[in-house]
C-alpha atoms as a PDB file:
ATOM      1  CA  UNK A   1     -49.149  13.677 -19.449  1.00  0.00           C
ATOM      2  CA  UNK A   2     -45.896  14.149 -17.870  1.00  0.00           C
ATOM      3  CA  UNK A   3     -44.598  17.409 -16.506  1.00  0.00           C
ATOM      4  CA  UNK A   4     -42.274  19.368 -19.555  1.00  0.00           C
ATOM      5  CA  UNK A   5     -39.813  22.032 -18.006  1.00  0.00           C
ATOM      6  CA  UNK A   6     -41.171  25.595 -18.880  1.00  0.00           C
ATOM      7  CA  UNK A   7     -39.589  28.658 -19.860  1.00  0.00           C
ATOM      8  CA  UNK A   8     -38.338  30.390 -16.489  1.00  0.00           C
ATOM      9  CA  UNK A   9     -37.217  34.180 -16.728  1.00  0.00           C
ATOM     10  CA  UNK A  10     -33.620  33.633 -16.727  1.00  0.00           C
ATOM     11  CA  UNK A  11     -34.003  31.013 -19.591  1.00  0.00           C
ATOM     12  CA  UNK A  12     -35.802  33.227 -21.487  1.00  0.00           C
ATOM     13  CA  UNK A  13     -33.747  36.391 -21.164  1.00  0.00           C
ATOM     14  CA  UNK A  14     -30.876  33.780 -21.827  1.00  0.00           C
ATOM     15  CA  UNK A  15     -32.328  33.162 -25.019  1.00  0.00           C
ATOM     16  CA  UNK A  16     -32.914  36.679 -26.153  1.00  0.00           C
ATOM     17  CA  UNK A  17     -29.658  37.499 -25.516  1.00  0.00           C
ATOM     18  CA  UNK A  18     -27.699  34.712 -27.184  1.00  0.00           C
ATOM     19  CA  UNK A  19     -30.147  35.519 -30.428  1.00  0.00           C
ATOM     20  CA  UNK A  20     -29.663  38.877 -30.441  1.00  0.00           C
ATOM     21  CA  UNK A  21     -33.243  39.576 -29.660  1.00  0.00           C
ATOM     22  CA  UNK A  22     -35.070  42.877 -28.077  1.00  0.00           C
ATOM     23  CA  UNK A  23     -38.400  42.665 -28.384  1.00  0.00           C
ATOM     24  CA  UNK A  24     -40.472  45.348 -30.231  1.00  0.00           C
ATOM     25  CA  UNK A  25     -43.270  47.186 -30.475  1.00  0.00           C
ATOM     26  CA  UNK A  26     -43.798  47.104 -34.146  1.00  0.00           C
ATOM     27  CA  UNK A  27     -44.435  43.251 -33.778  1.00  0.00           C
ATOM     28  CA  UNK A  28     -46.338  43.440 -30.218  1.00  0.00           C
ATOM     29  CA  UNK A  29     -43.358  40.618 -29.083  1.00  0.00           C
ATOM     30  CA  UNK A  30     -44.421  40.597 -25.032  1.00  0.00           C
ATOM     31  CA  UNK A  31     -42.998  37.104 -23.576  1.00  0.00           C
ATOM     32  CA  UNK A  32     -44.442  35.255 -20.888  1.00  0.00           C
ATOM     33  CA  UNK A  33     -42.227  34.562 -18.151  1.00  0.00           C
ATOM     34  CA  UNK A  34     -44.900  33.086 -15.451  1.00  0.00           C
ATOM     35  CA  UNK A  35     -45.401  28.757 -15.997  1.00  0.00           C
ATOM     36  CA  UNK A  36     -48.483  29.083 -14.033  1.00  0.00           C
ATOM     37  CA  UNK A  37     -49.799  31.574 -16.705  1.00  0.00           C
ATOM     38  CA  UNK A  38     -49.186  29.231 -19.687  1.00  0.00           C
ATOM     39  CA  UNK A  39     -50.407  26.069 -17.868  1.00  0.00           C
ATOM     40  CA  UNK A  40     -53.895  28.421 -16.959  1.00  0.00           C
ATOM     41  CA  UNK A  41     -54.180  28.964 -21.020  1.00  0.00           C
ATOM     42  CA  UNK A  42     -53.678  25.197 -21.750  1.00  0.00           C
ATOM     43  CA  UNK A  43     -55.908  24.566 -18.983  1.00  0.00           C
ATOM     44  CA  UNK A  44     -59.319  26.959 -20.367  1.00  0.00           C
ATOM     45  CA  UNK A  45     -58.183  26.079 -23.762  1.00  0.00           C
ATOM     46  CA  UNK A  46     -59.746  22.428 -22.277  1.00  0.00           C
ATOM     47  CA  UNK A  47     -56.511  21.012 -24.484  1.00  0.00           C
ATOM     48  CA  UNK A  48     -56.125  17.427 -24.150  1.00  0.00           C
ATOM     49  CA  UNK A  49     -53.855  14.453 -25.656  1.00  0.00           C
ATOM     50  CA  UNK A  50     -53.288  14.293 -29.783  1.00  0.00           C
ATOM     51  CA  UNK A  51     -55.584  17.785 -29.738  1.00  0.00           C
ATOM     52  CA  UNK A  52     -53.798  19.253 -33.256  1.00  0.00           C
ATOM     53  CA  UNK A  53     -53.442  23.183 -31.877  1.00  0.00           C
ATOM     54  CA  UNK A  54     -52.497  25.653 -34.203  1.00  0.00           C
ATOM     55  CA  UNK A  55     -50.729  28.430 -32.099  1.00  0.00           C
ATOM     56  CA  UNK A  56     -49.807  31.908 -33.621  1.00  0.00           C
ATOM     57  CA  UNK A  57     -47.033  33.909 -32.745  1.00  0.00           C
ATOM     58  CA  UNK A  58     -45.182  31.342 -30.421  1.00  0.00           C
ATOM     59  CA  UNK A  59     -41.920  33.427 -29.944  1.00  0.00           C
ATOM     60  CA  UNK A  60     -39.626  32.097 -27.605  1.00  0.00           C
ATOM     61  CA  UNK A  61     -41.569  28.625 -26.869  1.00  0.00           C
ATOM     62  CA  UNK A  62     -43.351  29.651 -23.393  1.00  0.00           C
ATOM     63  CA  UNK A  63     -47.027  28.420 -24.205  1.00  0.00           C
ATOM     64  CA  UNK A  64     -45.679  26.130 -27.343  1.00  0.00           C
ATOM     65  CA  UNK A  65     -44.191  24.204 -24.790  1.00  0.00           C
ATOM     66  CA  UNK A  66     -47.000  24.083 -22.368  1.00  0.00           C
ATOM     67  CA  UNK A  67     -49.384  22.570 -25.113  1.00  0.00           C
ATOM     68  CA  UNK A  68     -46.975  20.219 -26.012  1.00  0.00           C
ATOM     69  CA  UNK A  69     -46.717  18.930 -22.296  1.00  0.00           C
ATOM     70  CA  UNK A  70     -50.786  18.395 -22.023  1.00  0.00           C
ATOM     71  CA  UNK A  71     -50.104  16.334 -25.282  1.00  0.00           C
ATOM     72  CA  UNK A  72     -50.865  18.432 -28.000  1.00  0.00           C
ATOM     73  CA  UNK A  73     -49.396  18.437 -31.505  1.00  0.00           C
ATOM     74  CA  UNK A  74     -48.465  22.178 -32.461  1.00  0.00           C
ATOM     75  CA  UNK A  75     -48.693  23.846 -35.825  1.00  0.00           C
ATOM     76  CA  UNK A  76     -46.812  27.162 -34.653  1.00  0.00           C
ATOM     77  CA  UNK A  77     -47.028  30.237 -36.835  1.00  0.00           C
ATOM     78  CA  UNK A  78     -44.078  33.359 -36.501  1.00  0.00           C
ATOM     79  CA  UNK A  79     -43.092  35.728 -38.564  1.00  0.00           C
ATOM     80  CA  UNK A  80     -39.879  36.794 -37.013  1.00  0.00           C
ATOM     81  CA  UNK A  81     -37.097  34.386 -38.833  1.00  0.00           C
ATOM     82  CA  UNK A  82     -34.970  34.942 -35.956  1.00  0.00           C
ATOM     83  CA  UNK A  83     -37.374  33.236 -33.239  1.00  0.00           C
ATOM     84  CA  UNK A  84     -38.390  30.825 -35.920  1.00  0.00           C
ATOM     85  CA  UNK A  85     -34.815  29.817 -36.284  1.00  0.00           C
ATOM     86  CA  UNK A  86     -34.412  29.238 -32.406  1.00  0.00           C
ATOM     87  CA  UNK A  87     -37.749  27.214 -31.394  1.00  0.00           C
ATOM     88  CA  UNK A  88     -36.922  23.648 -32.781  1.00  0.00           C
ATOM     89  CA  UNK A  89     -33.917  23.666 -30.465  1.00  0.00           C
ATOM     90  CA  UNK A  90     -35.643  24.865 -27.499  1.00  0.00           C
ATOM     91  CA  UNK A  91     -38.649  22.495 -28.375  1.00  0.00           C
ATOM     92  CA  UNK A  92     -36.294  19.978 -28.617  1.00  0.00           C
ATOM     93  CA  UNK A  93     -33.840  20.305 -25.445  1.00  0.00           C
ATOM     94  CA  UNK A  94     -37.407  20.715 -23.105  1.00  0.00           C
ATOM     95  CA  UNK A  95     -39.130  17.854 -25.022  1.00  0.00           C
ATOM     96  CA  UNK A  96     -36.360  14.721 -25.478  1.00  0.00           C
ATOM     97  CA  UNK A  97     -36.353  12.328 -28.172  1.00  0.00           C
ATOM     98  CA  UNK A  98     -37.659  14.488 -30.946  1.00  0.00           C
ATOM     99  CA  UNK A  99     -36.510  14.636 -34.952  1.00  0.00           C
ATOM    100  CA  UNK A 100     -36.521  17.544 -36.554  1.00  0.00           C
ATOM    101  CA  UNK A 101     -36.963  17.074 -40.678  1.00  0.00           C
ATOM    102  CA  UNK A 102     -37.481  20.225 -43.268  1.00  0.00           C
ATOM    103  CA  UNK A 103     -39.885  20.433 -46.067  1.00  0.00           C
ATOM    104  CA  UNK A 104     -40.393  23.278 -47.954  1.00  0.00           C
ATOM    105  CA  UNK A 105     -39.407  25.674 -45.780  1.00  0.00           C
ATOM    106  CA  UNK A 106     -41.493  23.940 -42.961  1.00  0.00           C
ATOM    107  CA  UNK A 107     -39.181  22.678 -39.909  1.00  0.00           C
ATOM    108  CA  UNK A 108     -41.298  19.326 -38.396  1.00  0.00           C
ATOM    109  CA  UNK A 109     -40.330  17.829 -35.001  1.00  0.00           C
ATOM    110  CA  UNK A 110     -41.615  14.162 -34.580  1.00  0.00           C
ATOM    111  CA  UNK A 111     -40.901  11.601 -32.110  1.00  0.00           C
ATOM    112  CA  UNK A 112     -40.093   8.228 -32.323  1.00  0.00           C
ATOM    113  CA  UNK A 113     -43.327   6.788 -33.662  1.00  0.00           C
ATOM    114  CA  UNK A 114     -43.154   9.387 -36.175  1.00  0.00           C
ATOM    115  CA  UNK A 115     -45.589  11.302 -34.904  1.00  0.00           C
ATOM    116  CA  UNK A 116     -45.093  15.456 -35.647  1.00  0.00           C
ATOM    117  CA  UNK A 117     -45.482  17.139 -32.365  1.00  0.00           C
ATOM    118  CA  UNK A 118     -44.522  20.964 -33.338  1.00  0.00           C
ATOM    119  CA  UNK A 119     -44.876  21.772 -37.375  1.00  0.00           C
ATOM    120  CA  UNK A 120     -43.212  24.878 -37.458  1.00  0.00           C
ATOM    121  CA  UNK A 121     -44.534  27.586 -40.725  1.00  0.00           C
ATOM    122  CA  UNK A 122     -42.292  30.662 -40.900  1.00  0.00           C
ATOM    123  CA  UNK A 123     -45.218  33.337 -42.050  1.00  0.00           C
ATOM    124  CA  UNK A 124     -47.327  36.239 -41.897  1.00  0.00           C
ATOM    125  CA  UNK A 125     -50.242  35.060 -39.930  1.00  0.00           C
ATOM    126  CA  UNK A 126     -51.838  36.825 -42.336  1.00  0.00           C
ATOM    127  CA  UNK A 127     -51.013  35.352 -45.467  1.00  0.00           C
ATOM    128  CA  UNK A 128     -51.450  31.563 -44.500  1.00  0.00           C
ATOM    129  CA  UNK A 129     -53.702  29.780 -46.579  1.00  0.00           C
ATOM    130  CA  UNK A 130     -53.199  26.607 -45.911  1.00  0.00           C
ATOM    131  CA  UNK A 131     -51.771  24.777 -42.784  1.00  0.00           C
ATOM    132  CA  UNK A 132     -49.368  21.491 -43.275  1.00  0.00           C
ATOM    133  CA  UNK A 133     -50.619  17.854 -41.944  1.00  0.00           C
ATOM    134  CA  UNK A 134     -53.380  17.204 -39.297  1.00  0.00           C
ATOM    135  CA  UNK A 135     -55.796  19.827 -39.693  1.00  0.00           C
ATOM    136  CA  UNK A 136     -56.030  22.064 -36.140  1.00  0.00           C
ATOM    137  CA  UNK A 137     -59.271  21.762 -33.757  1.00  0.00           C
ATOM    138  CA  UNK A 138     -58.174  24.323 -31.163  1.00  0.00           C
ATOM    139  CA  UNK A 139     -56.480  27.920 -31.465  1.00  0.00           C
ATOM    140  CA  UNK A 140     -54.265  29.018 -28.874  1.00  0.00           C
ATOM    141  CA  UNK A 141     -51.980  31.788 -29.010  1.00  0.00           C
ATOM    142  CA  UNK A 142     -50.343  34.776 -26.785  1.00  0.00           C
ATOM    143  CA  UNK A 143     -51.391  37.256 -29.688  1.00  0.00           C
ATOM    144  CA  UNK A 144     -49.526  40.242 -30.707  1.00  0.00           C
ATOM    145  CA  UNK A 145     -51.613  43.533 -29.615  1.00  0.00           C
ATOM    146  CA  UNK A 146     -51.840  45.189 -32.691  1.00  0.00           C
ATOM    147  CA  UNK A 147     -52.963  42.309 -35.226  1.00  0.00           C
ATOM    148  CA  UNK A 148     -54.898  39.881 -32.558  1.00  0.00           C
ATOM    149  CA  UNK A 149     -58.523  40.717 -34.111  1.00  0.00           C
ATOM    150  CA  UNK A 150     -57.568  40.602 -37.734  1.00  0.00           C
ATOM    151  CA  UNK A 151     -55.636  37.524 -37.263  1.00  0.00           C
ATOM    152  CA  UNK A 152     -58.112  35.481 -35.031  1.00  0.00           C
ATOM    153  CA  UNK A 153     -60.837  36.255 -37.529  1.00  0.00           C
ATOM    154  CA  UNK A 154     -58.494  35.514 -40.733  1.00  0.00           C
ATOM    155  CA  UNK A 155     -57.980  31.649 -38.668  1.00  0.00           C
ATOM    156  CA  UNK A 156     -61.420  31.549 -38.065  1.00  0.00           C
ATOM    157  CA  UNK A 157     -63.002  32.049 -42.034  1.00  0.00           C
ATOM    158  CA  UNK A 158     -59.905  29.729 -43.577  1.00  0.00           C
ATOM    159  CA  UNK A 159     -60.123  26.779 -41.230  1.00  0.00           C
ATOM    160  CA  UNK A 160     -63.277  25.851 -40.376  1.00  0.00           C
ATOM    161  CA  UNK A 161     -61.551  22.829 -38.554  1.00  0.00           C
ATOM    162  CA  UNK A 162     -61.168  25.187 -35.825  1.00  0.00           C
ATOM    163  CA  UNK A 163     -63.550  24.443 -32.898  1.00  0.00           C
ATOM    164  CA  UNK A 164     -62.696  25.828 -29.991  1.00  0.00           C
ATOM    165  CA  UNK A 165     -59.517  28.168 -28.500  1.00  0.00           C
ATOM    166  CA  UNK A 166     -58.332  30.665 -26.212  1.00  0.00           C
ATOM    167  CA  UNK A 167     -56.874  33.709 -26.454  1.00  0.00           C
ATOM    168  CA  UNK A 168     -54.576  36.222 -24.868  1.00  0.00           C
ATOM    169  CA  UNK A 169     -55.120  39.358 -25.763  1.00  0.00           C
ATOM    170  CA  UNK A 170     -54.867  43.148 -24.406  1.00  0.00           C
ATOM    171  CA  UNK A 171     -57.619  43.817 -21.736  1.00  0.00           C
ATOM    172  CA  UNK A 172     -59.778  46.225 -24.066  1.00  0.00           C
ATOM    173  CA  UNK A 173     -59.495  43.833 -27.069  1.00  0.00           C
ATOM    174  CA  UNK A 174     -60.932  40.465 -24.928  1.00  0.00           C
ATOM    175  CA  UNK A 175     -63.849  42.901 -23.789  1.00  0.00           C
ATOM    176  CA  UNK A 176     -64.941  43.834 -27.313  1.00  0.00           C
ATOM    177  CA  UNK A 177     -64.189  40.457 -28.645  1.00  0.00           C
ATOM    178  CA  UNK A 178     -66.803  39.274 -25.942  1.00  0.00           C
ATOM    179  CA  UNK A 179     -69.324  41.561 -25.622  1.00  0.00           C
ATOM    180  CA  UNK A 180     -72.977  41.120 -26.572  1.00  0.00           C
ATOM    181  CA  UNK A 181     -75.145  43.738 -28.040  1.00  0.00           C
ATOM    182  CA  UNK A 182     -76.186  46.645 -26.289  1.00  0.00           C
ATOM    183  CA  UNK A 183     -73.168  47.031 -24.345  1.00  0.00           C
ATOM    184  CA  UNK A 184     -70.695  49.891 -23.964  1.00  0.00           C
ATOM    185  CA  UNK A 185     -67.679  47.582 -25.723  1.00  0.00           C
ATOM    186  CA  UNK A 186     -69.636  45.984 -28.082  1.00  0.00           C
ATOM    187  CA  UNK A 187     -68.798  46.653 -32.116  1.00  0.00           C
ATOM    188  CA  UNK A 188     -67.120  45.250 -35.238  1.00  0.00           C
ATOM    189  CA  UNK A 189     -64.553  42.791 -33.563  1.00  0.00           C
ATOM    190  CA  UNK A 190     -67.829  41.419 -30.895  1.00  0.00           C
ATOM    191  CA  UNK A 191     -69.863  41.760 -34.089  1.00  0.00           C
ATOM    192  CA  UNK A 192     -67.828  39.385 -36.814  1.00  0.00           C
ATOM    193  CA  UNK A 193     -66.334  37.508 -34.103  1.00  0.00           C
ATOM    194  CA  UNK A 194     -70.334  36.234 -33.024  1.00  0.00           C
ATOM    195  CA  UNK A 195     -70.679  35.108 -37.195  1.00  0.00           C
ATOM    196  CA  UNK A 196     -67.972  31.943 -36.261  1.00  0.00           C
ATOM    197  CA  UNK A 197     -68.082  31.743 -32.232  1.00  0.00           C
ATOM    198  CA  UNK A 198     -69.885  32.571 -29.119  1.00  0.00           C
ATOM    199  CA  UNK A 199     -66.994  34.403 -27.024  1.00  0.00           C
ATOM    200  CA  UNK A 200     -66.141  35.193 -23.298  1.00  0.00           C
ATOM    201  CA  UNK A 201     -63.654  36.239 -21.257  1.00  0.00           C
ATOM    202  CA  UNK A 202     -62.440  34.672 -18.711  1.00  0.00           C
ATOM    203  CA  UNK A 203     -59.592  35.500 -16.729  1.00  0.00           C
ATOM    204  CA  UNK A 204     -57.654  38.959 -16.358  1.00  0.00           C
ATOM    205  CA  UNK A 205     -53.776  38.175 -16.698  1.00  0.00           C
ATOM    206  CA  UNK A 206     -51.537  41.180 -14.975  1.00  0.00           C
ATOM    207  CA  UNK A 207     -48.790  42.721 -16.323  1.00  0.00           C
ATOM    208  CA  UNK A 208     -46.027  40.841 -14.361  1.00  0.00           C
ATOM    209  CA  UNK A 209     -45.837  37.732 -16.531  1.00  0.00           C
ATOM    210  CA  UNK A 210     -44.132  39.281 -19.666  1.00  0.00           C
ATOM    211  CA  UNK A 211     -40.886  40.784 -20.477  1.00  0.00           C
ATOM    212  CA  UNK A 212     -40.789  42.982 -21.176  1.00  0.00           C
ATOM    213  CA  UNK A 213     -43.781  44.638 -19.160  1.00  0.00           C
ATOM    214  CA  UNK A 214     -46.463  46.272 -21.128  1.00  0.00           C
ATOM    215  CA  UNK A 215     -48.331  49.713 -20.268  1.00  0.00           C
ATOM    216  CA  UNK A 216     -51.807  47.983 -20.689  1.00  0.00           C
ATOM    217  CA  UNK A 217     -53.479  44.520 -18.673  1.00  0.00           C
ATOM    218  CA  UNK A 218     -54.392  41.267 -20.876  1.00  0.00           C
ATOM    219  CA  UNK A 219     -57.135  39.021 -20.648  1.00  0.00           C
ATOM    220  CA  UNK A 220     -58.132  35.344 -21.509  1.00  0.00           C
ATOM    221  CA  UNK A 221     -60.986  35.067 -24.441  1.00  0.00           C
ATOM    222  CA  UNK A 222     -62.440  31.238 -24.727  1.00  0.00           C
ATOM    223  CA  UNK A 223     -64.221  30.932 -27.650  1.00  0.00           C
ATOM    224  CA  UNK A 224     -66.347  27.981 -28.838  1.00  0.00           C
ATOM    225  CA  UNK A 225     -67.256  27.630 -33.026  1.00  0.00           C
ATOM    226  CA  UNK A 226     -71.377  27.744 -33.477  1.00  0.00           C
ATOM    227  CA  UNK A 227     -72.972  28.063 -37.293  1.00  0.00           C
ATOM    228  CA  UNK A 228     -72.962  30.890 -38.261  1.00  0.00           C
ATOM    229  CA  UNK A 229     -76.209  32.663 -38.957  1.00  0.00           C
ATOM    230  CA  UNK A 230     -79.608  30.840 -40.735  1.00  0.00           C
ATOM    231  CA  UNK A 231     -79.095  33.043 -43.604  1.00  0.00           C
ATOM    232  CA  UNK A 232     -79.066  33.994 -47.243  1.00  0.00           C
ATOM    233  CA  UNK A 233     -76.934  37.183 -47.003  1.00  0.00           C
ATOM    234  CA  UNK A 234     -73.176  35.935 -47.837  1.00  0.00           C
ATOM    235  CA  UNK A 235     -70.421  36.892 -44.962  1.00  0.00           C
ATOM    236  CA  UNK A 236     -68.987  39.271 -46.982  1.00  0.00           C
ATOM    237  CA  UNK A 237     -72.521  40.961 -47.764  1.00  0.00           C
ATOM    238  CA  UNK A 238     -73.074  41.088 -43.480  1.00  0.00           C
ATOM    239  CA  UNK A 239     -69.823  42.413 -42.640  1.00  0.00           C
ATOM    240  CA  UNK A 240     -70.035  44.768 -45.506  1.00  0.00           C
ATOM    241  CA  UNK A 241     -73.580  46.284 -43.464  1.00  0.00           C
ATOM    242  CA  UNK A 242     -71.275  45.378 -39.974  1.00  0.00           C
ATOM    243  CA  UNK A 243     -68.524  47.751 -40.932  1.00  0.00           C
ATOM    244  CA  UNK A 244     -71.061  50.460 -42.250  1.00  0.00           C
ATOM    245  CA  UNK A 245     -73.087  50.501 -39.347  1.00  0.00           C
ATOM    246  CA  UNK A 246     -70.030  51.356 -36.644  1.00  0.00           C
ATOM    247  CA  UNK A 247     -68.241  53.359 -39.592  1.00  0.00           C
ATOM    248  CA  UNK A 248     -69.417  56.050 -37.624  1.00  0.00           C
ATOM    249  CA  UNK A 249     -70.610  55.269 -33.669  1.00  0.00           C
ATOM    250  CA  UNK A 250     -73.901  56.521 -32.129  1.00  0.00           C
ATOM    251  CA  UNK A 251     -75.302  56.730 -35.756  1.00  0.00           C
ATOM    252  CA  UNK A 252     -78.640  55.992 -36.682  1.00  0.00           C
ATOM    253  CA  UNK A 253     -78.716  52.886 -38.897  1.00  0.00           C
ATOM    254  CA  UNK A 254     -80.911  54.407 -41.394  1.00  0.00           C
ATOM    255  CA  UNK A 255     -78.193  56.926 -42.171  1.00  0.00           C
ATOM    256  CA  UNK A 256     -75.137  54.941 -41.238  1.00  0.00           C
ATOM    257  CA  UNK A 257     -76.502  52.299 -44.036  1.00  0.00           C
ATOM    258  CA  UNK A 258     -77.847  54.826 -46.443  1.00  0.00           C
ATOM    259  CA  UNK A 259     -74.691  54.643 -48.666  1.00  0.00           C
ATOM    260  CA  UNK A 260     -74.361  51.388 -48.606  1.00  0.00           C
ATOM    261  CA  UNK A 261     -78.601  50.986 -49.661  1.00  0.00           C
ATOM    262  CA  UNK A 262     -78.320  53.874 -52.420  1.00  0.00           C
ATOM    263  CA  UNK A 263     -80.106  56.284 -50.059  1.00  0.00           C
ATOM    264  CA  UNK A 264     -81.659  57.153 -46.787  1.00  0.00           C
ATOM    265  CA  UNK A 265     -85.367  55.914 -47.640  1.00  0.00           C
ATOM    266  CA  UNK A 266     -83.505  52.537 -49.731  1.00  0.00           C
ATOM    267  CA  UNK A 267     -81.660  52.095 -46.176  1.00  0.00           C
ATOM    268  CA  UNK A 268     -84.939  52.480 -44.394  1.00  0.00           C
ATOM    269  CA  UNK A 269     -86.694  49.985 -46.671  1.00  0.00           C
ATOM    270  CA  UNK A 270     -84.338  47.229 -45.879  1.00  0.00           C
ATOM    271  CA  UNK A 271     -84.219  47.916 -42.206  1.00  0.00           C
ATOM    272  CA  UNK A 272     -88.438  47.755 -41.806  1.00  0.00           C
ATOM    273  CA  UNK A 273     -87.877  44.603 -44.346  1.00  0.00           C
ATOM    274  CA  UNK A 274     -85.237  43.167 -41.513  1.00  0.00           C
ATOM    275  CA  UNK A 275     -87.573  43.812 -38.765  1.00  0.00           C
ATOM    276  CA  UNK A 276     -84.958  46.485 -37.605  1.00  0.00           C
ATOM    277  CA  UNK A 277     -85.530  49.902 -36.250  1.00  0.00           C
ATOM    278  CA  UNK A 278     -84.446  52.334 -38.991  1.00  0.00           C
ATOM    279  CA  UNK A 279     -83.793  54.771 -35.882  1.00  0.00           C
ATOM    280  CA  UNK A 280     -81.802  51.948 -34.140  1.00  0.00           C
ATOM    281  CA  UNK A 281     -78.358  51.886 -33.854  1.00  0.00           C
ATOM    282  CA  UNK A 282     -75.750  49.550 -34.943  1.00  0.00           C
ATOM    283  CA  UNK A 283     -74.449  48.667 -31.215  1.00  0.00           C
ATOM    284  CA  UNK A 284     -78.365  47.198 -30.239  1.00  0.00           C
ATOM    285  CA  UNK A 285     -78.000  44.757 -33.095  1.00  0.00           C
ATOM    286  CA  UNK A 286     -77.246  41.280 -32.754  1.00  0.00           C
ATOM    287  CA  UNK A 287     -74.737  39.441 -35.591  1.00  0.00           C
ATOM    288  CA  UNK A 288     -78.599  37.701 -36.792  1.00  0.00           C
ATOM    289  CA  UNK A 289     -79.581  41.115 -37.064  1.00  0.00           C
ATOM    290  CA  UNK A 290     -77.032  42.419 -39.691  1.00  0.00           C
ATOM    291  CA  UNK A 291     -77.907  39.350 -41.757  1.00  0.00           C
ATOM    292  CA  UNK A 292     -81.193  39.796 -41.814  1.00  0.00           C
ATOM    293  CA  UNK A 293     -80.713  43.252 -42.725  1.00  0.00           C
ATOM    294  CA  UNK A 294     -77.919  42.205 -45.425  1.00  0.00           C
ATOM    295  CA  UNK A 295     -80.405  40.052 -47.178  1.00  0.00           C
ATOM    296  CA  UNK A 296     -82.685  42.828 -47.980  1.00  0.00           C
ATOM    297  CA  UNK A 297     -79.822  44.879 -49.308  1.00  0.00           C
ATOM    298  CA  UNK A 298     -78.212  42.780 -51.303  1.00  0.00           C
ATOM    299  CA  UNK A 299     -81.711  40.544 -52.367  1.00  0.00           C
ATOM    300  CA  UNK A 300     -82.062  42.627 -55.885  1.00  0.00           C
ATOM    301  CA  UNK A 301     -78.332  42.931 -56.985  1.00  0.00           C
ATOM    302  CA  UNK A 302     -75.659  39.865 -57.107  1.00  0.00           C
ATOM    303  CA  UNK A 303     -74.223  38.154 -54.286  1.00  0.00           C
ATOM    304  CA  UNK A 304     -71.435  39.381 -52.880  1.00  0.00           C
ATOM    305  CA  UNK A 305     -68.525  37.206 -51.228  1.00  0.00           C
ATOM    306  CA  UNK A 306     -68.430  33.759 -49.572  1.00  0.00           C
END
């Protein structure tokens, strides 16, 4: 593919300005000023030509134009009206020959042959149901510190079309998001994040490459969609015993579960049952674990969930 123009620092402080924008902290808005950052994302993301991405949280257009140049269609997701309002134009001045059409509230950019290359939603990440068009296969996104688990997980259990992506995330996030059982990081996010994908980090990114700077480092996360466990227990019914289990850390499961099981000895029951130690705890357990476990607790009463 050929080479598309990146954001540079001045451009993007340029843009800021003339849009009135200073980033906050409420919405975790940290732009990447470093090209050689964005093209490294693109790169592990293993992106390649008519890949349909579906990136969250684009901003100013740093990594949105980076998949576009390895050929990527975009389905870009932001909540902030104000960036929404300014990415089609920036899209369009770096990436020449593009129409931009409106549909519902959804701005589409397509090029000559009528193919869209950014689909832009203005929206909650959270509250997206449904995405417009070509389905996405990848997930790519700079994501906001303080909603990047919820949100990656949310993607994950609406569009099963996702099967791969990478991630950008704060340091101590990408480590929990990543870490197997048994280890010192590993809990809820490493925990529901194992039901859709096998995860791992791979790359530390400093604190240089945004604007503005934050106070903590960020890391890469590649993760790679797997079926989810052989199992009879619902999602809903295994991260119902996933969220009990770390409700409290360093618990024993047989009285971390016991309120979810009726009791202590109902808790212990389903954990022998499972093949789990009752006097285990919830950070030894693997995501195949918690359904086996969820199975036995839920076996005698409805199912619960999807």
């Amino acid at each position: 593919m050929s080479t598309t123009a990146l954001l540079g620092p001045a451009e993007i402080r340029e843009l800021a300005a003339r849009a009135g924008i200073r980033p906050t902290k409420q919405l975790g808005q940290n732009f990447v000023l470093d090209g050689g950052t964005v093209r490294k994302i693109v790169r592990q993301a293993d992106i390649e030509p008519g890949d349909q991405v579906v990136e969250v949280g684009p901003g100013l257009g740093s990594l949105t134009l980076g998949l576009l140049e390895a050929g990527a269609d975009v389905t870009a997701v932001e909540i902030d009206t104000v960036l929404a309002g300014l990415l089609p134009e920036t899209v369009a001045r770096h990436v020449p020959g593009l129409t931009a059409t409106t549909q519902d509230g959804v701005v589409v950019l397509s090029d000559a042959a009528g193919r869209a290359r950014l689909t832009l939603v203005t929206s909650d990440a959270l509250d997206v149901t449904e995405l417009p068009g070509v389905q996405p296969v990848a997930f790519v996104a700079n994501l906001p510190y303080n909603v990047s688990v919820p949100v990656l997980l949310t993607f994950l259990e609406r569009f099963d079309s996702i099967e791969r992506g990478l991630v950008m995330v704060q340091a101590e996030v990408a480590d929990r998001l990543a870490a197997p059982p048994g280890s010192r990081t590993y809990g809820v996010p490493s925990a529901k994040a194992a039901w859709y994908v096998a995860a791992r980090r791979t790359s530390t990114i400093g604190r240089s490459v945004f604007w503005p700077v934050p106070n903590v480092d960020s890391a890469l996360v590649r993760f790679d969609r797997r079926e989810p466990p052989a199992t009879t227990a619902t999602r809903v019914e295994t991260f119902a015993v996933v969220d009990a289990a770390f409700a409290q850390r360093r618990k024993m499961l047989r009285s971390a579960l016991a309120t979810l099981a009726g009791s202590p000895a109902a808790a212990v029951e389903a954990l022998e049952a499972a093949g789990v130690d009752p006097e285990a705890r919830g950070e030894r357990v693997d995501i195949a674990g918690f359904a086996k476990i969820a199975e036995r607790l839920f076996s005698g009463s409805g199912r619960v969930g999807a």
